[in-house]
C-alpha atoms as a PDB file:
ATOM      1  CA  UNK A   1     110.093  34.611 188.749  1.00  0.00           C
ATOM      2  CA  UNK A   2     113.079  34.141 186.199  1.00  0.00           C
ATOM      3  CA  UNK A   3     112.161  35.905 182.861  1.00  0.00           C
ATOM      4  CA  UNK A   4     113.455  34.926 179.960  1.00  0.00           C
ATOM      5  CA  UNK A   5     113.991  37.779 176.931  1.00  0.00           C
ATOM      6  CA  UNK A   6     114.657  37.485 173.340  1.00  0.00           C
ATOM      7  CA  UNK A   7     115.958  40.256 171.723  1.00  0.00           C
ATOM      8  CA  UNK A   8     115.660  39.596 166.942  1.00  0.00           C
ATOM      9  CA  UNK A   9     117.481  41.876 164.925  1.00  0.00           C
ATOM     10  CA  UNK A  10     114.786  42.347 162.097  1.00  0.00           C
ATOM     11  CA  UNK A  11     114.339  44.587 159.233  1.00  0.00           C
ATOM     12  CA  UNK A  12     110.834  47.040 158.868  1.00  0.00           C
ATOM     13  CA  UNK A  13     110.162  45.299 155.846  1.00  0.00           C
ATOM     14  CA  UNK A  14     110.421  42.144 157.672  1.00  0.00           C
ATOM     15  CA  UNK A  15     108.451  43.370 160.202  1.00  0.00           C
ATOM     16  CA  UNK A  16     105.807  44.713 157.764  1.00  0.00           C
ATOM     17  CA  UNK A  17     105.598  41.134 156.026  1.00  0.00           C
ATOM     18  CA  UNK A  18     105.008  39.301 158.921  1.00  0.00           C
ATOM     19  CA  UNK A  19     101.803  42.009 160.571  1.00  0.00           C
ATOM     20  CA  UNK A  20     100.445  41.176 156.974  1.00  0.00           C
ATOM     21  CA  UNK A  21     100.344  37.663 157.522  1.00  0.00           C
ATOM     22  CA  UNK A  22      98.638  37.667 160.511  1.00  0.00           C
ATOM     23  CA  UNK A  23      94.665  37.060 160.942  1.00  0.00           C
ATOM     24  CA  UNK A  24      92.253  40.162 161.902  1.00  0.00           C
ATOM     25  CA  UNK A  25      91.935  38.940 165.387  1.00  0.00           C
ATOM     26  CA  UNK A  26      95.690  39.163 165.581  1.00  0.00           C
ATOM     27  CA  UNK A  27      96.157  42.446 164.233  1.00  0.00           C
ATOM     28  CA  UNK A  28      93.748  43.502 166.760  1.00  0.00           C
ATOM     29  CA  UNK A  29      95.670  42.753 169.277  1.00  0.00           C
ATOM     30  CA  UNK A  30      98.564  44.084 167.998  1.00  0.00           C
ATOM     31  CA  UNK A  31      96.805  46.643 167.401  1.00  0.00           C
ATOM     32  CA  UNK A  32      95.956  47.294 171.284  1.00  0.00           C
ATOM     33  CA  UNK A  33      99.261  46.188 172.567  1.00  0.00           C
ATOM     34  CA  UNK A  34     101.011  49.067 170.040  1.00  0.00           C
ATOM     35  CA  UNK A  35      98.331  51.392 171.595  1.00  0.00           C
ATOM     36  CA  UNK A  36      99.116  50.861 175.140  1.00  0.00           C
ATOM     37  CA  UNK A  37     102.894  51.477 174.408  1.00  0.00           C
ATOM     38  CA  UNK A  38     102.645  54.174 172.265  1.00  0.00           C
ATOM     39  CA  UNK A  39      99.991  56.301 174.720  1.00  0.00           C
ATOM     40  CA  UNK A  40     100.866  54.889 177.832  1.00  0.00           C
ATOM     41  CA  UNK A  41     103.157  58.091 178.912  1.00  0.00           C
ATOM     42  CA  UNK A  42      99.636  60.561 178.240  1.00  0.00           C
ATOM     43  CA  UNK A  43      97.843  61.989 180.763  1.00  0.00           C
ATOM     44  CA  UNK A  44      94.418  61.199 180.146  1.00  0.00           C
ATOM     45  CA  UNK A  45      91.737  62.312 181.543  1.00  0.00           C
ATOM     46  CA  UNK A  46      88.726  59.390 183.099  1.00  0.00           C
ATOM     47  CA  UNK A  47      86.353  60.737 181.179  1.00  0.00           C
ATOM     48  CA  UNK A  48      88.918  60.416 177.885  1.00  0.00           C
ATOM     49  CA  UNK A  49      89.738  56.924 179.495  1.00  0.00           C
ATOM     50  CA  UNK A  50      85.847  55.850 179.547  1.00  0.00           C
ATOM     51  CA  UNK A  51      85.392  57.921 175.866  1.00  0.00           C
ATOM     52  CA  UNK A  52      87.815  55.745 174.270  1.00  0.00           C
ATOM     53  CA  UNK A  53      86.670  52.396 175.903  1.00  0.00           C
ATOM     54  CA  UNK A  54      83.043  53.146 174.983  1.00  0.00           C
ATOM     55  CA  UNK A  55      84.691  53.500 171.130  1.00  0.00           C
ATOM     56  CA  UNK A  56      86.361  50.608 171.087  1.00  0.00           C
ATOM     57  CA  UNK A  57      83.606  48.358 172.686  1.00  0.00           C
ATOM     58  CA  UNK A  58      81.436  50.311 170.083  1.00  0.00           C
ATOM     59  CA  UNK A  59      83.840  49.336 167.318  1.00  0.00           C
ATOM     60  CA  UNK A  60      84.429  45.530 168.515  1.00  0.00           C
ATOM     61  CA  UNK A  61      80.667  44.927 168.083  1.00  0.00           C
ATOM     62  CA  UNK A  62      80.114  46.554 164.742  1.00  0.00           C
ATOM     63  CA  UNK A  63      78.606  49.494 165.735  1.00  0.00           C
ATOM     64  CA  UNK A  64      80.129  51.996 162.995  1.00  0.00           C
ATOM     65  CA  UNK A  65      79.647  53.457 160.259  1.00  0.00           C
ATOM     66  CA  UNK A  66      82.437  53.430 157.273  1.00  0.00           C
ATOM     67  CA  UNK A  67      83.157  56.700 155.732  1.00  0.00           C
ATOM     68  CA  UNK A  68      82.050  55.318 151.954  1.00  0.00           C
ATOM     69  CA  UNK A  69      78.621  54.577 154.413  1.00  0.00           C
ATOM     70  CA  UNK A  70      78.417  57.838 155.215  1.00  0.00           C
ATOM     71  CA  UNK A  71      79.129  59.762 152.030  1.00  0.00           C
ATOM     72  CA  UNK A  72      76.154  57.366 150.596  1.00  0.00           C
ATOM     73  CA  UNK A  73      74.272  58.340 153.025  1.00  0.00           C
ATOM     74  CA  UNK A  74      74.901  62.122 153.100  1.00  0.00           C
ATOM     75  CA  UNK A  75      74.351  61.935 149.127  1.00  0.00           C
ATOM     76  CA  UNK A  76      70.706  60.251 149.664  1.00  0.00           C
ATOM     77  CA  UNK A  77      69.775  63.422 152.054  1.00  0.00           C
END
């Protein structure tokens, strides 16, 4: 299979502008890919590997709390 590459000279700012522009969804996968490259070299460990999945399956379906949340709620106890 024959792949074809791209390489864009781009400034940060650019770059910056154009992540901006993009919907949530997008960001979140930007988001991931960016994570994969930036952690793919660490050792983890499964049971970080599993941790971190549980998070982010956590996180995807809104179970979290946001820190303003949870200063309300520690100033109510």
């Amino acid at each position: 299979m024959v792949e074809n590459t791209v390489k864009v000279d781009i400034s940060f700012r650019s770059l910056l502008a154009a992540v901006s522009s993009l919907e949530t969804a997008e960001k979140h996968q930007l988001l991931e890919f960016l994570e994969a490259e930036l952690f793919m070299d660490e050792d983890d460990s499964p049971e970080d590997t599993t941790e971190i999945q549980a998070a982010r399956a956590d996180y995807k379906a809104g179970n979290y709390v946001t820190f303003d949340q949870y200063k309300l709620q520690r100033s109510n106890k």
